[in-house]
C-alpha atoms as a PDB file:
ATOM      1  CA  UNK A   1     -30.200  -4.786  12.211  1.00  0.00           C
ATOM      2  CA  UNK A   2     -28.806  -4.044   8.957  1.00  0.00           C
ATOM      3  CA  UNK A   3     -31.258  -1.956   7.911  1.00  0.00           C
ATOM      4  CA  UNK A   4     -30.577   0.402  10.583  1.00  0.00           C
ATOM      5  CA  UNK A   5     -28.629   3.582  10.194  1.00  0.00           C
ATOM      6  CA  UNK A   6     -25.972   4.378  12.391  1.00  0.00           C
ATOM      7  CA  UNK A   7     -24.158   7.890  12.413  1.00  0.00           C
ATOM      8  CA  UNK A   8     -20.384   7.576  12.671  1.00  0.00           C
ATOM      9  CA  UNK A   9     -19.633  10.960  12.907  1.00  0.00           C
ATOM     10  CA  UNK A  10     -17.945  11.557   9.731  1.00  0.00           C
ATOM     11  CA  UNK A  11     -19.115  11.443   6.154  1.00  0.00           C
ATOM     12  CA  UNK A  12     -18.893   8.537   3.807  1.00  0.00           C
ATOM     13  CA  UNK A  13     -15.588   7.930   1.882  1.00  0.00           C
ATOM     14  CA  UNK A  14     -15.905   9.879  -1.466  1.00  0.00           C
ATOM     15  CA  UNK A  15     -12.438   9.651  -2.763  1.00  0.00           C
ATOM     16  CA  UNK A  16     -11.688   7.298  -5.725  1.00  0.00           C
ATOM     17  CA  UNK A  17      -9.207   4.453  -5.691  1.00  0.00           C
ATOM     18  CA  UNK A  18      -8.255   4.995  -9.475  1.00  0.00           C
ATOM     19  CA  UNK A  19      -8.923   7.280 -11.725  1.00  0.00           C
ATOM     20  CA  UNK A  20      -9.448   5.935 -15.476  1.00  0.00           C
ATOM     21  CA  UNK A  21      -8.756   8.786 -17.966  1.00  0.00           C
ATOM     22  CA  UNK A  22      -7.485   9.341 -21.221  1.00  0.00           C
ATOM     23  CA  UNK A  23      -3.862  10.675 -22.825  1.00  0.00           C
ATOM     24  CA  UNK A  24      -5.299  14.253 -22.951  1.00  0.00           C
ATOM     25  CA  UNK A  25      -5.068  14.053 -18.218  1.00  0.00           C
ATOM     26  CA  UNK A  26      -1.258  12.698 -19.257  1.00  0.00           C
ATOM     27  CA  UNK A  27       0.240  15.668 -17.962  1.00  0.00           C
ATOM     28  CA  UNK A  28       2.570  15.219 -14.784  1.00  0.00           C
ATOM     29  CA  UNK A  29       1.004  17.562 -12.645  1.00  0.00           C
ATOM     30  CA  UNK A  30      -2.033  16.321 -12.948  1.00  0.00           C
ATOM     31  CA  UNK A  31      -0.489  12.696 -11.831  1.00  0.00           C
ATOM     32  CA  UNK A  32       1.288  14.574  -9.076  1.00  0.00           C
ATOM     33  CA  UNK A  33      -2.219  16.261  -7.958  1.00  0.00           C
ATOM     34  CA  UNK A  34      -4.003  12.334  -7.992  1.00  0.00           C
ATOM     35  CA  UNK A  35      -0.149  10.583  -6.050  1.00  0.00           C
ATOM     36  CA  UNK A  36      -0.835  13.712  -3.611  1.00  0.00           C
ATOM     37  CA  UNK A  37      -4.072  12.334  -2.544  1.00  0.00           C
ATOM     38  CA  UNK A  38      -3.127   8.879  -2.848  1.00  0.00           C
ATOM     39  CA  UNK A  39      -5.464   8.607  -6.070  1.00  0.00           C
ATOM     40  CA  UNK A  40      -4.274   5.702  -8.154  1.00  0.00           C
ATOM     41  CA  UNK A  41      -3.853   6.639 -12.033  1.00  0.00           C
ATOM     42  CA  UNK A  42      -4.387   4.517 -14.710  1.00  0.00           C
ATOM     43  CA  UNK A  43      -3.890   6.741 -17.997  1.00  0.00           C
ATOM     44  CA  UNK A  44      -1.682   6.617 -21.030  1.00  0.00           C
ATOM     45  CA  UNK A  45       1.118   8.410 -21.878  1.00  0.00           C
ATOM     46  CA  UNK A  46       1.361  10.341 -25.184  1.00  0.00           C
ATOM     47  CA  UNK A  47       4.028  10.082 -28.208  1.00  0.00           C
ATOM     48  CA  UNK A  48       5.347  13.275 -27.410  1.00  0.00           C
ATOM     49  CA  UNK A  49       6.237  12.622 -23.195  1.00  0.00           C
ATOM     50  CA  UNK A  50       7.824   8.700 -24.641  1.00  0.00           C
ATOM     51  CA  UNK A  51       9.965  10.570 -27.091  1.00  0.00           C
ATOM     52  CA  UNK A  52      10.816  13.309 -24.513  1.00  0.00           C
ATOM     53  CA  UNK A  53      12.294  10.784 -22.086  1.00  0.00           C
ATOM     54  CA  UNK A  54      13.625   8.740 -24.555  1.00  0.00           C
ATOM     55  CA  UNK A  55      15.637  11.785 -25.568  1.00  0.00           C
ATOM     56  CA  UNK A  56      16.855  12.516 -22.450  1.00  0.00           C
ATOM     57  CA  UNK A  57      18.131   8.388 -22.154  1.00  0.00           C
ATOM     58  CA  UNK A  58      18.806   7.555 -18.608  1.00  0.00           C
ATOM     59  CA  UNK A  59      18.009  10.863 -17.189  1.00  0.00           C
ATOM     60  CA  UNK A  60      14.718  10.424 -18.788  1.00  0.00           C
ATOM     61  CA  UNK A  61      13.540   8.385 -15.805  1.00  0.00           C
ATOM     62  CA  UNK A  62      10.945   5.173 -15.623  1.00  0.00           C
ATOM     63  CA  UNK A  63       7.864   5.193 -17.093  1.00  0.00           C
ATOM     64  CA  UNK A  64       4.664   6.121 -15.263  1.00  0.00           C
ATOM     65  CA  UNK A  65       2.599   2.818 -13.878  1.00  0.00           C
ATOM     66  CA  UNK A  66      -0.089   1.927 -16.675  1.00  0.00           C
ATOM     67  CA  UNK A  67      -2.235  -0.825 -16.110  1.00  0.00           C
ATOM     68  CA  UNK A  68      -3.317  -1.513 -19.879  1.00  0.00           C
ATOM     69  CA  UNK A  69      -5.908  -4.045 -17.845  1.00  0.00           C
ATOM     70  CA  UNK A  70      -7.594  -1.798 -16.058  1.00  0.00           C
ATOM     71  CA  UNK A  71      -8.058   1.023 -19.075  1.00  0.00           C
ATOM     72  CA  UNK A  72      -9.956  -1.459 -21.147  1.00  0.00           C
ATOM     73  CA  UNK A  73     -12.548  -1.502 -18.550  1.00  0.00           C
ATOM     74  CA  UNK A  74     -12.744   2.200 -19.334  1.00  0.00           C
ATOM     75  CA  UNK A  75     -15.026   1.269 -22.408  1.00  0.00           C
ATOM     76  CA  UNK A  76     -16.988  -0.760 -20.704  1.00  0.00           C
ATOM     77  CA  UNK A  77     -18.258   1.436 -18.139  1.00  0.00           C
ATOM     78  CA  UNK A  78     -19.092   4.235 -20.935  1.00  0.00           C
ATOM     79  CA  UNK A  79     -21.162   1.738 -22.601  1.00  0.00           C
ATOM     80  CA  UNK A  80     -23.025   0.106 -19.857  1.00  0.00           C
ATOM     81  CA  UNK A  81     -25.020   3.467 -19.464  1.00  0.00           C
ATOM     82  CA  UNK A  82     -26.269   4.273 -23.051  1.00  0.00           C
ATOM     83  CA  UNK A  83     -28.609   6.182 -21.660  1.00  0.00           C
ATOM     84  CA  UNK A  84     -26.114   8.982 -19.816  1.00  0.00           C
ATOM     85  CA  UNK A  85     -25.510  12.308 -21.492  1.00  0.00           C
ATOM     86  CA  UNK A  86     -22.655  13.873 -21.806  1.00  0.00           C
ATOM     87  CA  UNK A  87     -23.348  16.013 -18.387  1.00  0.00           C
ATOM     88  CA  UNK A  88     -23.738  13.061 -16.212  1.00  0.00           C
ATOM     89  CA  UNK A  89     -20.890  11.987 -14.355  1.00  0.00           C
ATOM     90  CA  UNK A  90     -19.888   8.307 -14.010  1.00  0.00           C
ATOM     91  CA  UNK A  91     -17.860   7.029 -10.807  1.00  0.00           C
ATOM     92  CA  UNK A  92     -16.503   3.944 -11.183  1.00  0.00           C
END
């Protein structure tokens, strides 16, 4: 029975739990577009946004969650596929 296909009437779940990027996707409206969809993200913040709300002290407000765990599994997953172009598109 578990080979058998059964329609449910919707399509399959294609949404990401957490999205892995880099300090260059750091911008806040880009983690405001991934919260809005209730995308988890898991990227660095650059020099120049620490500074920024460093400046501003305690109007500067908390830090964005980073799970420094979780990014070093980044690597892994681009070099488990050696064979992957740069046009190929990994989901993780």
């Amino acid at each position: 029975l578990n080979e058998i296909s059964v329609p449910t009437g919707h399509r399959p779940r294609s949404r990401p739990d957490q999205v892995i990027a880099d300090k260059a996707n750091s911008h806040p409206s880009t983690r405001q577009a991934l919260r809005d969809r209730g995308i988890g993200a898991v990227i660095p913040e650059r020099a120049d946004q620490i500074e920024r709300r460093a400046e501003k002290g305690s109007r500067g407000g908390w830090p964005p969650a980073f799970d420094a765990e979780t990014y070093k599994q980044a690597n892994v997953v681009e070099m488990s596929e050696p064979h992957c172009s740069h046009r190929h598109v990994l989901a993780a």
